[in-house]
Protein backbone atom coordinates (compact mmCIF):
# COMPACT_ATOMS: atom_id res chain seq x y z
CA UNK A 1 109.87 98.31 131.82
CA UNK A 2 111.36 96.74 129.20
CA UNK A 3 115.18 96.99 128.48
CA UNK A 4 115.23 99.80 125.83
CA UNK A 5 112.52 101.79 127.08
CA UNK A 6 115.01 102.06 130.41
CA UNK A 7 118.47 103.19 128.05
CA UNK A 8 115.73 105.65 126.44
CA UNK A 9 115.88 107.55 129.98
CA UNK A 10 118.89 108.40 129.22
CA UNK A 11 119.91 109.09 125.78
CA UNK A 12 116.37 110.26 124.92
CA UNK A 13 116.01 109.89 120.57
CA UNK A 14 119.67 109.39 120.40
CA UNK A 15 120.48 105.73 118.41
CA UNK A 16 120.45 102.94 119.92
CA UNK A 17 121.92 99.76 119.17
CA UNK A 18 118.56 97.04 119.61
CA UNK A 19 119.27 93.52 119.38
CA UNK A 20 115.89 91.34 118.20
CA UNK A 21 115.10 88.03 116.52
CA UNK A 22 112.08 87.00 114.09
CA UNK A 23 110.97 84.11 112.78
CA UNK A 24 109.70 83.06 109.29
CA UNK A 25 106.94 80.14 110.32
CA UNK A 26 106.12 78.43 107.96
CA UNK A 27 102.38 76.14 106.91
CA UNK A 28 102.11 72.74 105.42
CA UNK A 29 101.43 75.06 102.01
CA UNK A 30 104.73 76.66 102.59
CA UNK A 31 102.88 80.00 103.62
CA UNK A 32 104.45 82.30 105.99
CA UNK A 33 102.93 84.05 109.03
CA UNK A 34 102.50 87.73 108.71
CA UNK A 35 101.09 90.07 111.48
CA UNK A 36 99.67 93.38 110.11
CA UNK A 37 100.72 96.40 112.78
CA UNK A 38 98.52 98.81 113.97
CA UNK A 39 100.36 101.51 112.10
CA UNK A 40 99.42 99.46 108.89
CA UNK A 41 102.68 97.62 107.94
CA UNK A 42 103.13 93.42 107.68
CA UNK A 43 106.25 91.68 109.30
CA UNK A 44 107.51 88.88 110.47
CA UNK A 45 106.73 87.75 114.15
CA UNK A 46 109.60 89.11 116.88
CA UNK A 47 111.12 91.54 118.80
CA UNK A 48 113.68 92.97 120.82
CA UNK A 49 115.89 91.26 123.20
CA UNK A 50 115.53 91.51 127.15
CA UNK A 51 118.52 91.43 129.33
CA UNK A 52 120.37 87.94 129.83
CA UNK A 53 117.62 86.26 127.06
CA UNK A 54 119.80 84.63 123.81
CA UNK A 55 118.58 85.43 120.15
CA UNK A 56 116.64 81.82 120.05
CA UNK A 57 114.99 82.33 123.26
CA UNK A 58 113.89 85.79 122.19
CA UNK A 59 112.40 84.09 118.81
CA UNK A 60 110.51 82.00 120.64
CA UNK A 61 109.40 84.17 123.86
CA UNK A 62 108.25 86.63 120.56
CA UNK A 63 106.49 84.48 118.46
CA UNK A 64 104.81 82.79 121.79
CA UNK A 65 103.57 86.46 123.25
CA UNK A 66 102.58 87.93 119.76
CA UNK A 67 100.87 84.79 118.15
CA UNK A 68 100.11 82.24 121.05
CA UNK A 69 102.12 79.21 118.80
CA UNK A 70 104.73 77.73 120.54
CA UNK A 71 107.72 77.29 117.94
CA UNK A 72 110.30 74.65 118.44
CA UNK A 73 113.89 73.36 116.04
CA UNK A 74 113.72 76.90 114.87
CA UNK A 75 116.90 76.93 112.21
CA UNK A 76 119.30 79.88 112.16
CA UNK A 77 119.52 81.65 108.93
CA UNK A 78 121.57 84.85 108.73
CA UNK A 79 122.14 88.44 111.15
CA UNK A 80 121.22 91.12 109.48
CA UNK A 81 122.92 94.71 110.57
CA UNK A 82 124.92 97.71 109.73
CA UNK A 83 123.98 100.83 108.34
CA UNK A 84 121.23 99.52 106.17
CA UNK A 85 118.81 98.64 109.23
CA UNK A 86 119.22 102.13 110.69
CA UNK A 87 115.30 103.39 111.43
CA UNK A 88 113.93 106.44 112.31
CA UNK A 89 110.91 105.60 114.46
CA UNK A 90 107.62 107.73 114.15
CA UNK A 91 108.25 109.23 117.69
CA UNK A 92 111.99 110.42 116.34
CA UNK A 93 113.79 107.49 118.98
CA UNK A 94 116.85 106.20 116.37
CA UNK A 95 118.27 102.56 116.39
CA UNK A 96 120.31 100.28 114.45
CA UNK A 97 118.71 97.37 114.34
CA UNK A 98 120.83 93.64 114.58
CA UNK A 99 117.76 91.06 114.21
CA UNK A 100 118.87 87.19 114.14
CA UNK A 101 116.01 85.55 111.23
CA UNK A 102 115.04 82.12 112.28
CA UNK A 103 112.50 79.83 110.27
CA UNK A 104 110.56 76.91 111.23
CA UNK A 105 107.70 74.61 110.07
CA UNK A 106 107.17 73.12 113.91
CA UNK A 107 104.57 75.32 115.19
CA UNK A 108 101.79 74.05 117.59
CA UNK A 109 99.04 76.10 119.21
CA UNK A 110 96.33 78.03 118.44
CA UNK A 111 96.75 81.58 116.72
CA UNK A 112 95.79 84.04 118.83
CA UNK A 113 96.40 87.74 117.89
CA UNK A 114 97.79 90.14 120.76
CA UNK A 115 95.98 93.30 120.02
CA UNK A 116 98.34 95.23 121.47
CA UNK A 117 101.10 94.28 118.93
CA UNK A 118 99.01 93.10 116.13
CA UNK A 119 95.68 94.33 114.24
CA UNK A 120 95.65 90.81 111.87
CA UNK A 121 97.44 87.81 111.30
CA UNK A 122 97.67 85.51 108.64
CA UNK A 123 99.50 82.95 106.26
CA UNK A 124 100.32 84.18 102.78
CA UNK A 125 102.06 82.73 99.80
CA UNK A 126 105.63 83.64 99.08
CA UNK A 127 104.91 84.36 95.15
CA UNK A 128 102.27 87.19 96.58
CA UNK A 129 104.00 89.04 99.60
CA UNK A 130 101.59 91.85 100.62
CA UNK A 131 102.79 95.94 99.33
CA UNK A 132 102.42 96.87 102.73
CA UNK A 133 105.38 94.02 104.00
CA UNK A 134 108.12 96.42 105.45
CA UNK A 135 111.53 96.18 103.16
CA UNK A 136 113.79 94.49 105.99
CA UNK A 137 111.29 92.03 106.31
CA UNK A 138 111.01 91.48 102.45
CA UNK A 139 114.88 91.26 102.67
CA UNK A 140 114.65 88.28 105.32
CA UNK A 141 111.92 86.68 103.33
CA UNK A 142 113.91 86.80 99.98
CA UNK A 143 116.81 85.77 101.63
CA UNK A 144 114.96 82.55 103.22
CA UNK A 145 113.94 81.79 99.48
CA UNK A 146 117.58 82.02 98.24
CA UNK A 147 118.89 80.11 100.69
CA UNK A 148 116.10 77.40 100.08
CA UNK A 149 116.82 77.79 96.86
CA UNK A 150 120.56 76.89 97.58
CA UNK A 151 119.58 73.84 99.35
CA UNK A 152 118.05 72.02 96.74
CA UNK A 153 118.93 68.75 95.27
């Protein structure tokens, strides 16, 4: 059972604060991995944090279980949390989310989809971000771009 599934017992839809950490991979074409979910929406590959795991070990446990790549020198970019990354899930459960964004370009492994997570996967240009990418995940994306943006000589 996994960690917030077990607080669920006992403060049923009340919020909860879930700790999680995705990462913006990144091809040779500067392309980012998106994974459509089964109720329709694109994001970023992650998830939620398990007891004693660290944000980077979460990134990578993710990205490994949802994808099958094996991420390495994944390169901290920002927390985002507070009242703007309070959801409402479909079954009524509440959370503020705190996810840790992490990007990388080291990737090795064949893509393989986890149907249980995931209905699609693929790598899609920056300048043509999908309608159906979820807004915190836009947010992490444009922020990536500003801060590459920032970084340029």
């Amino acid at each position: 059972m996994e960690y917030y599934q077990f607080l669920r017992q006992y403060v049923g839809q009340a919020p909860l604060i879930l700790p999680s950490s995705v990462v913006i991979i990144l091809n040779e074409q500067n392309e980012v991995l998106l994974q459509k979910r089964h109720e329709g929406s694109w994001g970023l590959p992650g998830g939620l944090m398990e007891l004693g795991e660290s944000f980077e070990e979460v990134a990578k446990r993710e990205v490994l279980e949802e994808t099958g790549l094996t991420v390495e020198n994944i390169t901290f970019l920002q927390v985002f949390s507070g009242s703007d990354y309070f959801l409402t899930m479909p079954n009524g459960d509440q959370l503020y989310s705190v996810t840790a964004v992490y990007y990388t370009k080291e990737v090795s492994g064949d893509l393989k989809i986890d149907y249980n997570e995931s209905i699609e996967m693929k790598y899609v240009s920056m300048d043509d971000l999908p309608s159906e990418l979820t807004a915190t995940n836009r947010t992490f994306i444009e922020t990536y771009l500003n801060h590459e943006k920032m970084n340029v000589k």
